[in-house]
C-alpha atoms as a PDB file:
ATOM      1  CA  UNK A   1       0.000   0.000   0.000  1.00  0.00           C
ATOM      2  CA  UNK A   2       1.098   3.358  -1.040  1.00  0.00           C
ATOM      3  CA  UNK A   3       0.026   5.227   2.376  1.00  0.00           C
ATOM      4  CA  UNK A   4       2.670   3.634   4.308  1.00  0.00           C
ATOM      5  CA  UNK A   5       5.462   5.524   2.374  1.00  0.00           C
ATOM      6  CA  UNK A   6       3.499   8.722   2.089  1.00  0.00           C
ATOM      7  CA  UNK A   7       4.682  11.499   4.558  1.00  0.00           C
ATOM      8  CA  UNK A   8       3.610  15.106   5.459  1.00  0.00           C
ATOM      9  CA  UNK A   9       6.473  17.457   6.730  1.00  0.00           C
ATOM     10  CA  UNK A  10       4.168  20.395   8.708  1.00  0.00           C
ATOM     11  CA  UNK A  11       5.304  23.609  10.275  1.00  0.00           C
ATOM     12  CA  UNK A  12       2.850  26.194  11.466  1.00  0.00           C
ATOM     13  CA  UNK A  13       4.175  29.586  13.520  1.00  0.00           C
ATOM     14  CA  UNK A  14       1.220  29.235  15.831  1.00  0.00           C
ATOM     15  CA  UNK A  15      -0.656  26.600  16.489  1.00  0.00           C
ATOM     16  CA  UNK A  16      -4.383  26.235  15.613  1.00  0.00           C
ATOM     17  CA  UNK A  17      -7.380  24.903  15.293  1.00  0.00           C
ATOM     18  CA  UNK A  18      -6.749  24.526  11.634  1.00  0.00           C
ATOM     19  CA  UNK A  19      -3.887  21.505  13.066  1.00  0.00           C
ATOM     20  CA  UNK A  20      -6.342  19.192  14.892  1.00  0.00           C
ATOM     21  CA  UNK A  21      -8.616  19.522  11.299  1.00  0.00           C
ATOM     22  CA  UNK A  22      -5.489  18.603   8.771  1.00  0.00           C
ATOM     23  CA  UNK A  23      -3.869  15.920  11.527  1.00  0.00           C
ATOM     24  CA  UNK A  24      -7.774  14.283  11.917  1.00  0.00           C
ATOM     25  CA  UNK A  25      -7.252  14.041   7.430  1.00  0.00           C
ATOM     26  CA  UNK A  26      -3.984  13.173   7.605  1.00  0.00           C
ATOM     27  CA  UNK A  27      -4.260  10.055  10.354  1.00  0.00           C
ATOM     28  CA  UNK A  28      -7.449   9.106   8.613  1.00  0.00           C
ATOM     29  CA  UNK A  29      -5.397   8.646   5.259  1.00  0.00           C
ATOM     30  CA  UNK A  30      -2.715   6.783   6.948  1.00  0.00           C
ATOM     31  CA  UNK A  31       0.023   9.397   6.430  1.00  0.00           C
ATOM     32  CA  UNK A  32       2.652  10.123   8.490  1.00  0.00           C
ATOM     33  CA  UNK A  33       3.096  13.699   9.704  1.00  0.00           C
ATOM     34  CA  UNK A  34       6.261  15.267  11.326  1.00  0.00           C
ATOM     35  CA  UNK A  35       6.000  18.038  12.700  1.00  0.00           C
ATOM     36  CA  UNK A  36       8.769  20.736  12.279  1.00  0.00           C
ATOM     37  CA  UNK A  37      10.100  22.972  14.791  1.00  0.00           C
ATOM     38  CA  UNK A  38      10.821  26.842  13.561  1.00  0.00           C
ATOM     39  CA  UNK A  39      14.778  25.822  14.932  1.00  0.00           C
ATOM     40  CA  UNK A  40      14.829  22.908  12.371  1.00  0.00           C
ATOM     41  CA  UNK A  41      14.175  25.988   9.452  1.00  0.00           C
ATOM     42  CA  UNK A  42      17.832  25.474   8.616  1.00  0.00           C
ATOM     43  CA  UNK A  43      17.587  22.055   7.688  1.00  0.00           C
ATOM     44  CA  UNK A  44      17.378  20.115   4.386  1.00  0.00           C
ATOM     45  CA  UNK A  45      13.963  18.672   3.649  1.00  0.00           C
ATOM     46  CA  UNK A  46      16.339  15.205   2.896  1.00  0.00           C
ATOM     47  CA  UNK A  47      17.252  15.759   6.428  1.00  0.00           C
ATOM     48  CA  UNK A  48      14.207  16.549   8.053  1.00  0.00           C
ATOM     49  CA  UNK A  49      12.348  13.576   6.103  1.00  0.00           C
ATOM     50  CA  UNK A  50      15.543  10.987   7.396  1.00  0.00           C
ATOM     51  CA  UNK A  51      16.910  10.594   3.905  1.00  0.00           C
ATOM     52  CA  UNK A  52      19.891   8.190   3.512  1.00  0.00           C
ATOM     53  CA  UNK A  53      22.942  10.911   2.954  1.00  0.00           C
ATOM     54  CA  UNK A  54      21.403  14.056   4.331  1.00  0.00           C
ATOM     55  CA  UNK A  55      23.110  15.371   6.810  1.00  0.00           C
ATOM     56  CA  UNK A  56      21.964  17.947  10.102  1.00  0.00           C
ATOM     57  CA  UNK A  57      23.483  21.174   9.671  1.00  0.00           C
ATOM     58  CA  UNK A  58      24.638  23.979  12.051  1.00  0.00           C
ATOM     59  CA  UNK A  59      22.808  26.766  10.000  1.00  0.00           C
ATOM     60  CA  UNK A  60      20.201  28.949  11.210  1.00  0.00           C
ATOM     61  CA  UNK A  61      17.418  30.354   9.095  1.00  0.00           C
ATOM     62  CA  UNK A  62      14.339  32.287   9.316  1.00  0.00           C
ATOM     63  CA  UNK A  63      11.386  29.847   9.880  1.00  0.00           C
ATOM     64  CA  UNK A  64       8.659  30.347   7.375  1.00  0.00           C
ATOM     65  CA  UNK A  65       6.171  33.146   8.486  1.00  0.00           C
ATOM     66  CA  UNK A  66       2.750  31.150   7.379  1.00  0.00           C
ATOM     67  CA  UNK A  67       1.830  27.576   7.698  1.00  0.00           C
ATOM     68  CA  UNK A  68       3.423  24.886   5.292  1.00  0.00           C
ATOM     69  CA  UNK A  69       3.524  21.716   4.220  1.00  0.00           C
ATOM     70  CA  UNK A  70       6.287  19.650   2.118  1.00  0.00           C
ATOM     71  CA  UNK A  71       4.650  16.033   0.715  1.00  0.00           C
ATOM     72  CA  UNK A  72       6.656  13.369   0.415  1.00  0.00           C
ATOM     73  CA  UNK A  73       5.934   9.849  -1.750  1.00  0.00           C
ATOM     74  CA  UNK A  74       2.150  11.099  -2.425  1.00  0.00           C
ATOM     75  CA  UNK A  75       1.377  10.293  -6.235  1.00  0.00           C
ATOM     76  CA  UNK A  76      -1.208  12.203  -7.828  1.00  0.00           C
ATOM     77  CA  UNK A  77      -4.645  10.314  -7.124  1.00  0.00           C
ATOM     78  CA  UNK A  78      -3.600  10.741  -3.173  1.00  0.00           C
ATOM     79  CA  UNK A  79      -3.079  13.561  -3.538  1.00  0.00           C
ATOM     80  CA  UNK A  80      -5.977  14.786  -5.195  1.00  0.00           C
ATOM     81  CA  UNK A  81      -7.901  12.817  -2.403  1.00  0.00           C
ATOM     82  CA  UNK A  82      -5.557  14.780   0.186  1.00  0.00           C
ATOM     83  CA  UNK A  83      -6.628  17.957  -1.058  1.00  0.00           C
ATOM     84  CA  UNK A  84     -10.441  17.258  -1.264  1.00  0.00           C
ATOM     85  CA  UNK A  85     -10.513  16.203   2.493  1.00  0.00           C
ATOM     86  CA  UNK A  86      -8.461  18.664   3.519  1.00  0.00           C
ATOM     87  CA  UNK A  87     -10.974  21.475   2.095  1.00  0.00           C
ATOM     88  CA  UNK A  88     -13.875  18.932   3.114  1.00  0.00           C
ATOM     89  CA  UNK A  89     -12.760  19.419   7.104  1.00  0.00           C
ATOM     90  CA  UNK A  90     -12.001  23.773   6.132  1.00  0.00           C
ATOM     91  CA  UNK A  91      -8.280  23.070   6.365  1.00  0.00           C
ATOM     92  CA  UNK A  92      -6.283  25.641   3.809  1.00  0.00           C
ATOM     93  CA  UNK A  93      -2.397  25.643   3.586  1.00  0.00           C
ATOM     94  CA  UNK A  94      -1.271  27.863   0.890  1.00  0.00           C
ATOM     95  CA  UNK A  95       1.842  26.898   1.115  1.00  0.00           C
ATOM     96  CA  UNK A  96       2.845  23.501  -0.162  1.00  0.00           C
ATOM     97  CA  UNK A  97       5.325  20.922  -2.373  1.00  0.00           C
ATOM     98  CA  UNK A  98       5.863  17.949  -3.257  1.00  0.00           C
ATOM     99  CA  UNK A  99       9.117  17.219  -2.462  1.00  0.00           C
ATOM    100  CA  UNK A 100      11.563  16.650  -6.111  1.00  0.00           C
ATOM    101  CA  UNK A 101      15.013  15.610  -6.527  1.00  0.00           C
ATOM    102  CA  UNK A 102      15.678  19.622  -7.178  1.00  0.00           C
ATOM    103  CA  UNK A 103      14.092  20.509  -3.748  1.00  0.00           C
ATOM    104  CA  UNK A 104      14.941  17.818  -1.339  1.00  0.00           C
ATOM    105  CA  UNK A 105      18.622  19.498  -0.507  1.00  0.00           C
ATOM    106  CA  UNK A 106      16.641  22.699   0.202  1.00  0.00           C
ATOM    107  CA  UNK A 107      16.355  24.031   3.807  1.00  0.00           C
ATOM    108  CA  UNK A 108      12.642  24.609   4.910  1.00  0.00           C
ATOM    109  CA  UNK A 109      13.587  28.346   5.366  1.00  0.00           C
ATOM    110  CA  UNK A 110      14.562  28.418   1.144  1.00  0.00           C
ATOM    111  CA  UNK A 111      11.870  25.923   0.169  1.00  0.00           C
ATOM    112  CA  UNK A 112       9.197  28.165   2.019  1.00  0.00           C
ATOM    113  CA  UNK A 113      10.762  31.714   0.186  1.00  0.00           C
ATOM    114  CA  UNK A 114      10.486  29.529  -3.239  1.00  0.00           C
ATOM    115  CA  UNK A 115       7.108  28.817  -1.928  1.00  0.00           C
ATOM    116  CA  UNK A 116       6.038  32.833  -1.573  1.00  0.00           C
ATOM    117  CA  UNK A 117       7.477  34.048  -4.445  1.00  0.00           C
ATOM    118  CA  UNK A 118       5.644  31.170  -6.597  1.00  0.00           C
ATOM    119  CA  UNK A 119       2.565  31.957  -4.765  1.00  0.00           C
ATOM    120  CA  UNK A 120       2.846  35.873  -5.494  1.00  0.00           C
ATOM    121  CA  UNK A 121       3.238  35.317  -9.166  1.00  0.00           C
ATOM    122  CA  UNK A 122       0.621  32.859  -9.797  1.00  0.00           C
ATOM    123  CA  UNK A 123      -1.733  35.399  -7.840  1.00  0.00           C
ATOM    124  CA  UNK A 124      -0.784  38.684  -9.643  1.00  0.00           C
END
């Protein structure tokens, strides 16, 4: 089964009741969530997602000023179902990616700037 690679990096500056909503989707799908701390904003996703040759790194960075979430192993049908029940339960993330082989040596704090700026332009 697909689910049991499928894993949901999620940050969120302040906790809310938008969390219990998209964990209640997430559980219910059988994906695995990991929750990331604004001090791991530094990291690679690789990293943060235990990737084989990723390593910690000593680098601070800005963590992302808006709620986001980085998908890992999700192919498209799941995640078309993802996104139906998340706006089913009233959960909205703006910011999100699927994690590539271009992005996955990103830190969280680059992935999320990459994130705005995309965001900006496809709303202008």
């Amino acid at each position: 089964m697909a689910a049991s690679r499928e894993k949901v990096l999620y940050f969120e500056p302040q906790p809310s009741e938008q969390t219990a909503a998209l964990k209640t989707v997430l559980v219910r799908m059988g994906v695995r969530i990991k929750n990331v701390e604004a001090v791991s904003a530094g990291q690679t996703v690789g990293f943060l997602l235990n990737r084989k040759g990723f390593e910690p790194t000593d680098a601070t960075a800005d963590a992302p000023s808006a709620p986001m979430m980085v998908l890992d192993g999700f192919t498209e049908k799941r995640l078309d179902i993802l996104l139906r029940e998340m706006k089913a339960y009233g959960v909205s993330v703006p910011y999100k990616a699927m994690v590539t082989e271009h992005n996955i040596g990103w830190t969280l704090s680059d992935l999320f700037t990459e994130l705005v700026r995309e965001h900006e332009a496809m709303h202008q």
